[in-house]
PDB file of N, CA and C in Angstrom:
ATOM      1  N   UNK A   1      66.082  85.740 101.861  1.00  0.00           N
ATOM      2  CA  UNK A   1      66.775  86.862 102.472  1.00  0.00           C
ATOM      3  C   UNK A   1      65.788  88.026 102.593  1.00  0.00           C
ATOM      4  N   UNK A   2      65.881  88.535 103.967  1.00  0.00           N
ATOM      5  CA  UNK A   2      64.804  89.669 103.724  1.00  0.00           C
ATOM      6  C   UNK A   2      65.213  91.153 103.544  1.00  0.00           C
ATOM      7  N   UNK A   3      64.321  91.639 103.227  1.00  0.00           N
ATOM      8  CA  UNK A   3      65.334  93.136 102.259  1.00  0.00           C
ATOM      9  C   UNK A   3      66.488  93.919 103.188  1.00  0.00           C
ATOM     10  N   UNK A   4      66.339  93.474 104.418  1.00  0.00           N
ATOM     11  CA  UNK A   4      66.936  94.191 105.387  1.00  0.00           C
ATOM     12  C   UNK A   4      68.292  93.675 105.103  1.00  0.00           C
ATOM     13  N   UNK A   5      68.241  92.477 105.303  1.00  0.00           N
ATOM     14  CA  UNK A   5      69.597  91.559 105.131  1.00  0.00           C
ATOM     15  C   UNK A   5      70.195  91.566 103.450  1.00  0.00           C
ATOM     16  N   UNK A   6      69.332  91.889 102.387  1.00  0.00           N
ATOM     17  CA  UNK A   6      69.857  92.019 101.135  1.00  0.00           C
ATOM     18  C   UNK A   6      70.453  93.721 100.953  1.00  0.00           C
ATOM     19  N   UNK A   7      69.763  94.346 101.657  1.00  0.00           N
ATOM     20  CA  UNK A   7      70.473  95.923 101.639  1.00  0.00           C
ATOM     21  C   UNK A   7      72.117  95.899 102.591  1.00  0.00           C
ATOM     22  N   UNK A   8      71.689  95.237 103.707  1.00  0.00           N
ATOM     23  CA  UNK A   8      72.858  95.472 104.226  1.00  0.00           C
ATOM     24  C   UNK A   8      74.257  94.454 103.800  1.00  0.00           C
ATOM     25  N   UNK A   9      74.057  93.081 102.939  1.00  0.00           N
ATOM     26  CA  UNK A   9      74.351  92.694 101.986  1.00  0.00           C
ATOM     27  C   UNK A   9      75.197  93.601 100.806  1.00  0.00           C
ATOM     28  N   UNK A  10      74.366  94.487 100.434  1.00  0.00           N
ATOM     29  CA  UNK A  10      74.669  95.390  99.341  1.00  0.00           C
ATOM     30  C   UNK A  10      75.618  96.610  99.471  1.00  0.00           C
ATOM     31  N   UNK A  11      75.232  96.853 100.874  1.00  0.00           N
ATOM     32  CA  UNK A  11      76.163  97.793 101.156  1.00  0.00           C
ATOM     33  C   UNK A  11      77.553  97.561 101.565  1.00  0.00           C
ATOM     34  N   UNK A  12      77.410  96.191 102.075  1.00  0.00           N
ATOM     35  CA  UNK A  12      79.088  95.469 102.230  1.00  0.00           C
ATOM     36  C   UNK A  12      79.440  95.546 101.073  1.00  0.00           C
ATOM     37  N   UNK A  13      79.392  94.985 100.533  1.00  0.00           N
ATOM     38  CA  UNK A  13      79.677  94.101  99.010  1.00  0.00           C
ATOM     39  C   UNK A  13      80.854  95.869  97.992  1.00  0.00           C
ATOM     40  N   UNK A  14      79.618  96.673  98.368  1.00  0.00           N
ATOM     41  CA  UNK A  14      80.113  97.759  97.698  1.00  0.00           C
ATOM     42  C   UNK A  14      81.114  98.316  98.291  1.00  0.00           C
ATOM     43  N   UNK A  15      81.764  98.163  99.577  1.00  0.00           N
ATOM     44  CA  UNK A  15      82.522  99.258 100.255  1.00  0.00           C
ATOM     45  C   UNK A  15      83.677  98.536 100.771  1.00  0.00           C
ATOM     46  N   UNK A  16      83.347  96.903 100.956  1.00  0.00           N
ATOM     47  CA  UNK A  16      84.663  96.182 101.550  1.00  0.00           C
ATOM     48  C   UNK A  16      86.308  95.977 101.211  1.00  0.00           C
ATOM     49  N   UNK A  17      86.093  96.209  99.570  1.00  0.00           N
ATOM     50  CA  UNK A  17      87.189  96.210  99.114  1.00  0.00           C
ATOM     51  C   UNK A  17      88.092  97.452  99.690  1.00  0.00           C
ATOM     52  N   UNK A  18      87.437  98.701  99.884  1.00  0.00           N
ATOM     53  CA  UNK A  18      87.935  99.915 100.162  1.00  0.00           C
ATOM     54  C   UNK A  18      88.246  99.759 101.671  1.00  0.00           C
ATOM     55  N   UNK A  19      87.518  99.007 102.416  1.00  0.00           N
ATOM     56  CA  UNK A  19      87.860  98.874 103.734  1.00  0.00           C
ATOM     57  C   UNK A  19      89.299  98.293 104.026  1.00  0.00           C
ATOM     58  N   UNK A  20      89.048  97.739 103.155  1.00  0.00           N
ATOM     59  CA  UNK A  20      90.220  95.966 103.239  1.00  0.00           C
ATOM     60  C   UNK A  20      91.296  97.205 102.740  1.00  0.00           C
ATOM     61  N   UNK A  21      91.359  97.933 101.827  1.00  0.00           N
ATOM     62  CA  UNK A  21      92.780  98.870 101.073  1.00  0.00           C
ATOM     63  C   UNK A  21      93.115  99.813 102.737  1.00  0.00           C
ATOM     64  N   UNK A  22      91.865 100.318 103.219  1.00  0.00           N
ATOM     65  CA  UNK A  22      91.612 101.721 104.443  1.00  0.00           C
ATOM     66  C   UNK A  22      92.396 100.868 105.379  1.00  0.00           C
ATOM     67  N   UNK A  23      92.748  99.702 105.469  1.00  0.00           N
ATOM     68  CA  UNK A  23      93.466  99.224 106.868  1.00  0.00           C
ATOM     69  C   UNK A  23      94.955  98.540 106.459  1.00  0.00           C
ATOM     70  N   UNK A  24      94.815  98.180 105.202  1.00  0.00           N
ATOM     71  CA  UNK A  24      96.325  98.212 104.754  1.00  0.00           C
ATOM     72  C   UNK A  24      96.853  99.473 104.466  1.00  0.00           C
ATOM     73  N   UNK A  25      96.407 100.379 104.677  1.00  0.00           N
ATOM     74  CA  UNK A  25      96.927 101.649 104.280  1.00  0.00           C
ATOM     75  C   UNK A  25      97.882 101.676 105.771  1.00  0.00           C
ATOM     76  N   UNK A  26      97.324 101.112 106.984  1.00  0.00           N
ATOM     77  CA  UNK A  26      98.426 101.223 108.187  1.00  0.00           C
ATOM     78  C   UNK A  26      98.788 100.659 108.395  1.00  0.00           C
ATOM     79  N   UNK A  27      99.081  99.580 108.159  1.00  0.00           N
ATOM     80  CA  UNK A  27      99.971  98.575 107.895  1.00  0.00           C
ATOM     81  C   UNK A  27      99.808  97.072 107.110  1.00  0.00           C
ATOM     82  N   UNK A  28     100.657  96.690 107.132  1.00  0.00           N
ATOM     83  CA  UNK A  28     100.318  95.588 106.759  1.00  0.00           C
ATOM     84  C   UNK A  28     100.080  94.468 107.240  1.00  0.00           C
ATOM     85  N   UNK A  29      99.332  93.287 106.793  1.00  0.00           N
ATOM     86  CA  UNK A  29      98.097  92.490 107.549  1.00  0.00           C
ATOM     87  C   UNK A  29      98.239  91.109 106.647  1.00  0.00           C
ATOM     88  N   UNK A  30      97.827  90.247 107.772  1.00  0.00           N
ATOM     89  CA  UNK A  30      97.706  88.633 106.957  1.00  0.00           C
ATOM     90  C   UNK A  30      95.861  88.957 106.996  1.00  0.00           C
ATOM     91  N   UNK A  31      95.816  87.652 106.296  1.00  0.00           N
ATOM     92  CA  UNK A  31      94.449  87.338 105.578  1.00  0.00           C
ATOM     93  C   UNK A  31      93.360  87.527 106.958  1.00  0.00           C
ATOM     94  N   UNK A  32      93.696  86.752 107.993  1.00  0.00           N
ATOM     95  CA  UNK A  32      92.849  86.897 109.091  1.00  0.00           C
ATOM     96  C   UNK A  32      93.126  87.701 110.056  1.00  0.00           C
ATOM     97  N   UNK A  33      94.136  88.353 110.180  1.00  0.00           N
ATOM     98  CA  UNK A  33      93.963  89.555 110.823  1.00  0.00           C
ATOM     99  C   UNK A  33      92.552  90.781 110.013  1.00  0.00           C
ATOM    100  N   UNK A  34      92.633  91.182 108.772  1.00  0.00           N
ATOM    101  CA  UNK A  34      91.789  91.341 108.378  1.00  0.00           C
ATOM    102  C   UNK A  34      90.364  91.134 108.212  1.00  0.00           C
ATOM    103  N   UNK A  35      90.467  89.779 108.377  1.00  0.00           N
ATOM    104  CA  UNK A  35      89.079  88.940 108.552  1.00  0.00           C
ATOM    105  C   UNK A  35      88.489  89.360 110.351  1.00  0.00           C
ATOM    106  N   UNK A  36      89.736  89.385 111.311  1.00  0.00           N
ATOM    107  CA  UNK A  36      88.842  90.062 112.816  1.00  0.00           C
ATOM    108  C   UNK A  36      88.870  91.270 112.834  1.00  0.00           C
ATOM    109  N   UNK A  37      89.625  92.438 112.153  1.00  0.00           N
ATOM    110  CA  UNK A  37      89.702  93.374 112.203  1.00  0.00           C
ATOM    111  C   UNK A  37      88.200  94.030 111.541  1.00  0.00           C
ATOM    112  N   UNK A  38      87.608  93.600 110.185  1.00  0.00           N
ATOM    113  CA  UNK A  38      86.320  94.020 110.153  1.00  0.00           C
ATOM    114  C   UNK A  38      85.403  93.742 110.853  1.00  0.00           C
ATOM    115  N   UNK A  39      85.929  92.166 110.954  1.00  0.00           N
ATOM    116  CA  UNK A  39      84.613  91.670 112.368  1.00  0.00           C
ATOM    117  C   UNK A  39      84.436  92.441 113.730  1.00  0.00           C
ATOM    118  N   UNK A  40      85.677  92.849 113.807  1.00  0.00           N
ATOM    119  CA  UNK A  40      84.940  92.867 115.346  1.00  0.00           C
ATOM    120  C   UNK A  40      85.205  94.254 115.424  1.00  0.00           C
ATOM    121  N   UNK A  41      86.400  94.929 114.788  1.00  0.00           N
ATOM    122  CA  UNK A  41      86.482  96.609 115.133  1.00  0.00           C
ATOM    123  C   UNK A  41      85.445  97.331 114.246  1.00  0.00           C
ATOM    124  N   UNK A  42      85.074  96.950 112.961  1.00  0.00           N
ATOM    125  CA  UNK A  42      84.250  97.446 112.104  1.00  0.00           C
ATOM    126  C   UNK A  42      82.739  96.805 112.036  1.00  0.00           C
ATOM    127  N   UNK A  43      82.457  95.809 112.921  1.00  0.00           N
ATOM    128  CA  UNK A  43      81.028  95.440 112.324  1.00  0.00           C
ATOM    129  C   UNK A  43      80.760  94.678 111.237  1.00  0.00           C
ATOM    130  N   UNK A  44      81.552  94.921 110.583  1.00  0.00           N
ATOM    131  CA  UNK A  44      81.760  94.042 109.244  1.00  0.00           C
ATOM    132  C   UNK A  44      81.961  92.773 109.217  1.00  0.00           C
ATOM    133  N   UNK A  45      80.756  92.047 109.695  1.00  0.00           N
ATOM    134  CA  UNK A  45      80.980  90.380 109.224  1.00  0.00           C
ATOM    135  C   UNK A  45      81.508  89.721 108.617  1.00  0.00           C
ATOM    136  N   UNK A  46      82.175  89.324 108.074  1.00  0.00           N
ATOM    137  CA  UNK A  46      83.105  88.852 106.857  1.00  0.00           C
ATOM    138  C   UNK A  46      83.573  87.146 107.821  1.00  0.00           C
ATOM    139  N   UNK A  47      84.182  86.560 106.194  1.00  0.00           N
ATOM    140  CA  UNK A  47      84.666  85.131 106.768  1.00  0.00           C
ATOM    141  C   UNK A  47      86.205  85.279 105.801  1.00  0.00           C
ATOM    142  N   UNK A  48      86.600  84.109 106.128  1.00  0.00           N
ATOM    143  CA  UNK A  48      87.874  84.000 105.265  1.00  0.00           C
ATOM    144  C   UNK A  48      87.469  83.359 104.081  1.00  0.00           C
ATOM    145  N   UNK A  49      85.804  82.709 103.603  1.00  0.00           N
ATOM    146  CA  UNK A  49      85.546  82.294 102.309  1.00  0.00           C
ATOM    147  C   UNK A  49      85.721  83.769 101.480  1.00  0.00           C
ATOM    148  N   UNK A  50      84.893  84.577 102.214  1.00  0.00           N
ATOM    149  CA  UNK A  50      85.175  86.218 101.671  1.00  0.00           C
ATOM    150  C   UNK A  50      86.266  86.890 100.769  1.00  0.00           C
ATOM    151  N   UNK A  51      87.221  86.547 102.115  1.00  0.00           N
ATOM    152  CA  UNK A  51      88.183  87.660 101.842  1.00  0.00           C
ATOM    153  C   UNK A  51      89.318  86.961 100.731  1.00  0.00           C
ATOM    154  N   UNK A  52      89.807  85.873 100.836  1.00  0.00           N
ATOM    155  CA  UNK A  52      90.537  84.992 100.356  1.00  0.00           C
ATOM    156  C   UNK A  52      90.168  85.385  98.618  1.00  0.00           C
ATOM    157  N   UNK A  53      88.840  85.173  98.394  1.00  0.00           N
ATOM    158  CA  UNK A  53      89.050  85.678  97.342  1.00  0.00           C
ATOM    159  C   UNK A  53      88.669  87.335  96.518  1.00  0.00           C
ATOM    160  N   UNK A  54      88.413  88.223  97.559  1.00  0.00           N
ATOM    161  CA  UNK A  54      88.668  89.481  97.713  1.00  0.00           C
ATOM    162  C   UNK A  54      89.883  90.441  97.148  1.00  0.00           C
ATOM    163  N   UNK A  55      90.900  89.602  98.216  1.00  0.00           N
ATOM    164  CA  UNK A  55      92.340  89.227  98.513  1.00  0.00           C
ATOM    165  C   UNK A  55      93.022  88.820  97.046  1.00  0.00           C
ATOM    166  N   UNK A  56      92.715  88.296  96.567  1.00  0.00           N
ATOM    167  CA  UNK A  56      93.086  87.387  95.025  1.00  0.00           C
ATOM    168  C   UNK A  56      93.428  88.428  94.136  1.00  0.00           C
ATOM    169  N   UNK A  57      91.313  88.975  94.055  1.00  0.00           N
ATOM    170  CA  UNK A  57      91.522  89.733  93.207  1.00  0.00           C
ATOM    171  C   UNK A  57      92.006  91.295  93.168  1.00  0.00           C
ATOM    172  N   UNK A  58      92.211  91.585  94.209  1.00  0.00           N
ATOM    173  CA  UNK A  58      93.081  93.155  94.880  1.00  0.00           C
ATOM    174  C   UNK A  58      94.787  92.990  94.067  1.00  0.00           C
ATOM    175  N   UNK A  59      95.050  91.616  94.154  1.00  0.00           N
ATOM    176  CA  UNK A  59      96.363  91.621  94.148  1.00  0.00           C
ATOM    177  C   UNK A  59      96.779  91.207  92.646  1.00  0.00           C
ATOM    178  N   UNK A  60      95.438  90.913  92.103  1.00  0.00           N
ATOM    179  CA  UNK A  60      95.461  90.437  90.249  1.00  0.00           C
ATOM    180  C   UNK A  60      95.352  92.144  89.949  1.00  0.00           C
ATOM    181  N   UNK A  61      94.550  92.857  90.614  1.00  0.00           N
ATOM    182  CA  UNK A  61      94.741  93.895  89.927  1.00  0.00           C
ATOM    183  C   UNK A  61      95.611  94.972  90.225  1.00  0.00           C
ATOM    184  N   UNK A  62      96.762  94.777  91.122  1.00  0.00           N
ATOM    185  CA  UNK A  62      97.805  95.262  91.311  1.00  0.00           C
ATOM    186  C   UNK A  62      97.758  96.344  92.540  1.00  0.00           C
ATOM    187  N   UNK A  63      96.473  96.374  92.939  1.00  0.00           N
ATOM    188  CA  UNK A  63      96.250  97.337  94.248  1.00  0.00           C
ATOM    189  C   UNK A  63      96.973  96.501  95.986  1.00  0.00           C
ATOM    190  N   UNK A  64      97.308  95.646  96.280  1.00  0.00           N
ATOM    191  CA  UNK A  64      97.941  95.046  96.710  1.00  0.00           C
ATOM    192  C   UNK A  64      99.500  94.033  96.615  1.00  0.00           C
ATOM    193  N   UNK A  65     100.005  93.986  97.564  1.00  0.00           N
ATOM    194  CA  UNK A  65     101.284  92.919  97.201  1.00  0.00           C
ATOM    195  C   UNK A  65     101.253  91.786  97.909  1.00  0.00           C
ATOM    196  N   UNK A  66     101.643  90.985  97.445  1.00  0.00           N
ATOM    197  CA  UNK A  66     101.909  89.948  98.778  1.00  0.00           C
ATOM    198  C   UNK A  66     103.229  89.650  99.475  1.00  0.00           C
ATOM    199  N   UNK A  67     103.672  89.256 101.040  1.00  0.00           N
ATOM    200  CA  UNK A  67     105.259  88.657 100.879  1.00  0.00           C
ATOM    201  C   UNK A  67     105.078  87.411 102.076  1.00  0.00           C
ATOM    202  N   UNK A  68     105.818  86.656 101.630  1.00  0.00           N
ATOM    203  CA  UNK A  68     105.280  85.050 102.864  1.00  0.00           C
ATOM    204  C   UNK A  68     106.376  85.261 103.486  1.00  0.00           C
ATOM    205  N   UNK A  69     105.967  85.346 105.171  1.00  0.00           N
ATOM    206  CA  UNK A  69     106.836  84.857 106.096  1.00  0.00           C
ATOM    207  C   UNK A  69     106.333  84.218 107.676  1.00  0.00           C
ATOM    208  N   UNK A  70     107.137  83.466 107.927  1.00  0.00           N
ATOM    209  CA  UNK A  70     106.970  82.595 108.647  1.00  0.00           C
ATOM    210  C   UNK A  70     106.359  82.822 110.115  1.00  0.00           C
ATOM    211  N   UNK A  71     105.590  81.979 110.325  1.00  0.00           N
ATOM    212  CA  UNK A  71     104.358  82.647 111.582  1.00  0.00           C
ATOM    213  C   UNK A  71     104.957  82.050 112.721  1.00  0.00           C
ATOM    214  N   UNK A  72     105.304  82.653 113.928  1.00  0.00           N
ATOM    215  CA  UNK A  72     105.552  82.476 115.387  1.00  0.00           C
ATOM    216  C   UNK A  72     105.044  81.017 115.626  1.00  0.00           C
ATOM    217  N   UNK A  73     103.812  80.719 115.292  1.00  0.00           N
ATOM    218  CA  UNK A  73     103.330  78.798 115.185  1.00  0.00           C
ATOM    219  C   UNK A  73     102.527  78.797 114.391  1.00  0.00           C
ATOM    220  N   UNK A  74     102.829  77.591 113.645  1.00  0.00           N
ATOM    221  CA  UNK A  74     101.770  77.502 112.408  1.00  0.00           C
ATOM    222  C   UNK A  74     102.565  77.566 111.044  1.00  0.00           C
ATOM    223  N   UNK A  75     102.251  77.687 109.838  1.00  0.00           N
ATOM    224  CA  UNK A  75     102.444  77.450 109.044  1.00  0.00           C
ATOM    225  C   UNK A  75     102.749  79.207 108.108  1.00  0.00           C
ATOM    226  N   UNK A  76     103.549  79.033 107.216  1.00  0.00           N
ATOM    227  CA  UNK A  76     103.935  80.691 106.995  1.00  0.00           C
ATOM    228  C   UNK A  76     102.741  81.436 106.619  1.00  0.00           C
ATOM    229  N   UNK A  77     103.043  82.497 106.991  1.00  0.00           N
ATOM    230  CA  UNK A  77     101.804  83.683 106.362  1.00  0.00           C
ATOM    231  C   UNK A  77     102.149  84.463 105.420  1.00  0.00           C
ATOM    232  N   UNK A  78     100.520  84.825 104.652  1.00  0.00           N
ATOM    233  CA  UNK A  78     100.854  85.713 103.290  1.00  0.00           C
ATOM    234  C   UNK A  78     100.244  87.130 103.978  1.00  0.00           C
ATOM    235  N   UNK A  79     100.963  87.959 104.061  1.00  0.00           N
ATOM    236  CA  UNK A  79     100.953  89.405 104.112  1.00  0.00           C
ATOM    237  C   UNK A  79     100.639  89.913 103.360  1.00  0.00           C
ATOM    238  N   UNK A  80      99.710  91.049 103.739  1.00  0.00           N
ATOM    239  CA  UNK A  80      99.479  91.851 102.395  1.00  0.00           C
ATOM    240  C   UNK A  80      99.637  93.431 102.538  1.00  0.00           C
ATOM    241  N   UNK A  81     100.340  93.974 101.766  1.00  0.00           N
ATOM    242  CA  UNK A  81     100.550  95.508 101.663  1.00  0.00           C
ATOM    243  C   UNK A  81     100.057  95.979 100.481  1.00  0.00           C
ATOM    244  N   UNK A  82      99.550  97.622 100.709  1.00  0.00           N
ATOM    245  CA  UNK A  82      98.878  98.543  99.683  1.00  0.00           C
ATOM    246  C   UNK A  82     100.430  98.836  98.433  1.00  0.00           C
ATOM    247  N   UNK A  83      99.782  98.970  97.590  1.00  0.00           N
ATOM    248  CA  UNK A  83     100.759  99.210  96.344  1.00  0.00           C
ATOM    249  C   UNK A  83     100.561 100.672  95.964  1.00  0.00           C
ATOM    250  N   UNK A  84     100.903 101.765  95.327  1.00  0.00           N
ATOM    251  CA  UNK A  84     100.567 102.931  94.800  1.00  0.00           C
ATOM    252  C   UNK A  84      99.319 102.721  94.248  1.00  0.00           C
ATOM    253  N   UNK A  85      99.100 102.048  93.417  1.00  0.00           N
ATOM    254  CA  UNK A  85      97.889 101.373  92.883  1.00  0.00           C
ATOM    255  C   UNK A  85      96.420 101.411  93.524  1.00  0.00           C
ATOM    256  N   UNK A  86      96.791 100.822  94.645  1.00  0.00           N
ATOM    257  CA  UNK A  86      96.237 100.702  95.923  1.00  0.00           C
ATOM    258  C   UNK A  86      95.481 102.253  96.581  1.00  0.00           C
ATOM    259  N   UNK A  87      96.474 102.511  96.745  1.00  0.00           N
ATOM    260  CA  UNK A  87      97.081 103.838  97.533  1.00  0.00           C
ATOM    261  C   UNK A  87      95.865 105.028  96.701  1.00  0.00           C
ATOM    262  N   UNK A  88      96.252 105.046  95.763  1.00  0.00           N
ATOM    263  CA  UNK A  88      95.941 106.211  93.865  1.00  0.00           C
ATOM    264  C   UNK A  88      93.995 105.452  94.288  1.00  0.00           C
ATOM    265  N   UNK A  89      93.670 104.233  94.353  1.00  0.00           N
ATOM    266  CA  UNK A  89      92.011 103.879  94.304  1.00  0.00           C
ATOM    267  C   UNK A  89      91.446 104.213  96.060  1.00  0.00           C
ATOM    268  N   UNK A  90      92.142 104.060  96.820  1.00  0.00           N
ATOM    269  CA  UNK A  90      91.739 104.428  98.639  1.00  0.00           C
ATOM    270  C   UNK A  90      91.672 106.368  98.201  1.00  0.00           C
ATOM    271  N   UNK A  91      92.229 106.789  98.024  1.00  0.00           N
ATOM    272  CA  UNK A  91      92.098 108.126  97.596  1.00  0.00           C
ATOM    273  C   UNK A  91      90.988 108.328  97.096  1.00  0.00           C
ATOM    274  N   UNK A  92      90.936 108.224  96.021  1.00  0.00           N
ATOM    275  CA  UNK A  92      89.725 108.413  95.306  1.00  0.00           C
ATOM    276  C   UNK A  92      88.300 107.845  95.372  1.00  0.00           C
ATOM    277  N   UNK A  93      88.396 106.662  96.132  1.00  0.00           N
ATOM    278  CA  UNK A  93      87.344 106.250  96.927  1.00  0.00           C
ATOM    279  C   UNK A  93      87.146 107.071  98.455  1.00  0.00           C
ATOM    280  N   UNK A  94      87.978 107.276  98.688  1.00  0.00           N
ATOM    281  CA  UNK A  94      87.686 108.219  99.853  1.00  0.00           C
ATOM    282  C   UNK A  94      86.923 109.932  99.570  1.00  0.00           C
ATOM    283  N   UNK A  95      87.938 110.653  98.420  1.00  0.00           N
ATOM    284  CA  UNK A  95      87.054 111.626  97.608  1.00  0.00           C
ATOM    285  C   UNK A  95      85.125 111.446  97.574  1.00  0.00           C
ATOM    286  N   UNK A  96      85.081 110.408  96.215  1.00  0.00           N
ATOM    287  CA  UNK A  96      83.825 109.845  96.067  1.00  0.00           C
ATOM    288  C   UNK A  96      83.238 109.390  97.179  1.00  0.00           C
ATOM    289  N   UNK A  97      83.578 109.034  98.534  1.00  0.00           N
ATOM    290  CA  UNK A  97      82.933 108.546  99.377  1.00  0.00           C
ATOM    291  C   UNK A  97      82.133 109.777 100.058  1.00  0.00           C
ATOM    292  N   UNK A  98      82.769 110.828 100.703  1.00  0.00           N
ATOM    293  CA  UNK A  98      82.403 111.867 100.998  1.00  0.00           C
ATOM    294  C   UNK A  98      81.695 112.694 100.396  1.00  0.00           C
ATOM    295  N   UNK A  99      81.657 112.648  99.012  1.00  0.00           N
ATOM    296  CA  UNK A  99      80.417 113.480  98.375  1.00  0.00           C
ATOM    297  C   UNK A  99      79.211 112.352  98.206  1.00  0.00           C
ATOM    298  N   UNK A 100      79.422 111.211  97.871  1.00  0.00           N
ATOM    299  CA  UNK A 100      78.005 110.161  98.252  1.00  0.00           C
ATOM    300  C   UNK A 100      77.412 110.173  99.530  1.00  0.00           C
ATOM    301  N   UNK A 101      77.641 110.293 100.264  1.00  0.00           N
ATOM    302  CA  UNK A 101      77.326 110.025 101.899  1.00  0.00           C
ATOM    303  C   UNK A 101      77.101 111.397 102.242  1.00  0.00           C
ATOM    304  N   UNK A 102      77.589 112.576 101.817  1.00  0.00           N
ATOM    305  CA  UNK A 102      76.605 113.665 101.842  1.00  0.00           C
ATOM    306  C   UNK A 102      75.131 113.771 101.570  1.00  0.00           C
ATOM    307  N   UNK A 103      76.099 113.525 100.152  1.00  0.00           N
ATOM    308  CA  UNK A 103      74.325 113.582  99.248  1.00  0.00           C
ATOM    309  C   UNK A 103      72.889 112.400  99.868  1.00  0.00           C
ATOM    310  N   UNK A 104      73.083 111.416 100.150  1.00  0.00           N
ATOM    311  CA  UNK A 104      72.220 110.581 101.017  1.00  0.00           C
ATOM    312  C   UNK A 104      71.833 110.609 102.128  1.00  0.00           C
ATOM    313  N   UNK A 105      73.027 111.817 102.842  1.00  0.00           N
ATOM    314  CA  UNK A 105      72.386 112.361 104.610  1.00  0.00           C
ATOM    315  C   UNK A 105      71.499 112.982 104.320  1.00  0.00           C
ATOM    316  N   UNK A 106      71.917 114.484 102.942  1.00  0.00           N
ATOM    317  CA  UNK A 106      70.795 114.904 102.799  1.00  0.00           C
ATOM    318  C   UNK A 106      69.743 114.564 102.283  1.00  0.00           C
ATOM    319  N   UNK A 107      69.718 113.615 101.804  1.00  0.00           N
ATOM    320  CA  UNK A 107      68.514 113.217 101.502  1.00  0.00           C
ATOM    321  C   UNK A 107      67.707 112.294 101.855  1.00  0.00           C
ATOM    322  N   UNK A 108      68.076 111.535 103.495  1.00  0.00           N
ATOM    323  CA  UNK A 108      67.681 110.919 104.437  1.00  0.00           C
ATOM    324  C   UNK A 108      67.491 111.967 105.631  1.00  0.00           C
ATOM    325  N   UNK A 109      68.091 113.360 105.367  1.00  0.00           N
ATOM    326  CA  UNK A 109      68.393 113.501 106.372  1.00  0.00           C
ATOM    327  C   UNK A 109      68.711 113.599 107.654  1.00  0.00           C
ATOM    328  N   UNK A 110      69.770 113.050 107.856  1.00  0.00           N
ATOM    329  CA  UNK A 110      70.745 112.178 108.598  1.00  0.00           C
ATOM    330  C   UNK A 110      72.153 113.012 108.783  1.00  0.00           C
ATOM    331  N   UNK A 111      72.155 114.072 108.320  1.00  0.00           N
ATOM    332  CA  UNK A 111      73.228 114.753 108.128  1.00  0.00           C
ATOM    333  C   UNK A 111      73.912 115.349 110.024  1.00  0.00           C
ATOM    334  N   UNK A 112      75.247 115.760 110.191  1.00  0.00           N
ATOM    335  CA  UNK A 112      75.325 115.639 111.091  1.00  0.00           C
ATOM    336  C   UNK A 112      75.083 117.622 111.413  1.00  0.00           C
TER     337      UNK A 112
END
């Protein structure tokens, strides 16, 4: 992997979970809606090996819910909605996000 691809690697890794909460925050979403929604509106490459277990652990730790219902064709879907939980860590990652990404414009400066 070359450092380019291990940084930008790194920077997914760190921010996806918050992405994945930032779009259940407007509604709620099956597994692969999520999976094209980073892909293709966000840039965010992702697969369903990804998220599936992303997904798992969002909902072991109570920042998500799940509810199954039955898909137009195909087999039922698991939905997923933000919990307070949820809700209380997108906040505060959003806080912390904005003073990190300051501090690194300025100091790339990159700032707008």
């Amino acid at each position: 992997m070359t450092d380019e691809a291990a940084l930008t690697t790194a920077l997914r890794r760190g921010t996806i979970e918050y992405c994945v909460l930032a779009l259940l925050d407007k509604r709620e979403l099956y597994g692969v809606e999520l999976v094209q929604q980073l892909s293709h509106g966000l840039g965010m490459t992702t697969s369903e090996g990804t998220m599936y277990p992303l997904l798992s652990r969002l909902r072991r730790n109570g920042r998500i819910a799940t509810t199954w219902r039955e898909a137009p064709a195909g087999p039922p879907r698991r939905y997923y909605t933000l919990t307070s939980d949820g809700e209380a860590a997108l906040t505060h990652f959003r806080t912390e996000w904005v003073t990190f990404r300051s501090g690194v414009d300025r100091i790339l400066g990159t700032e707008s």
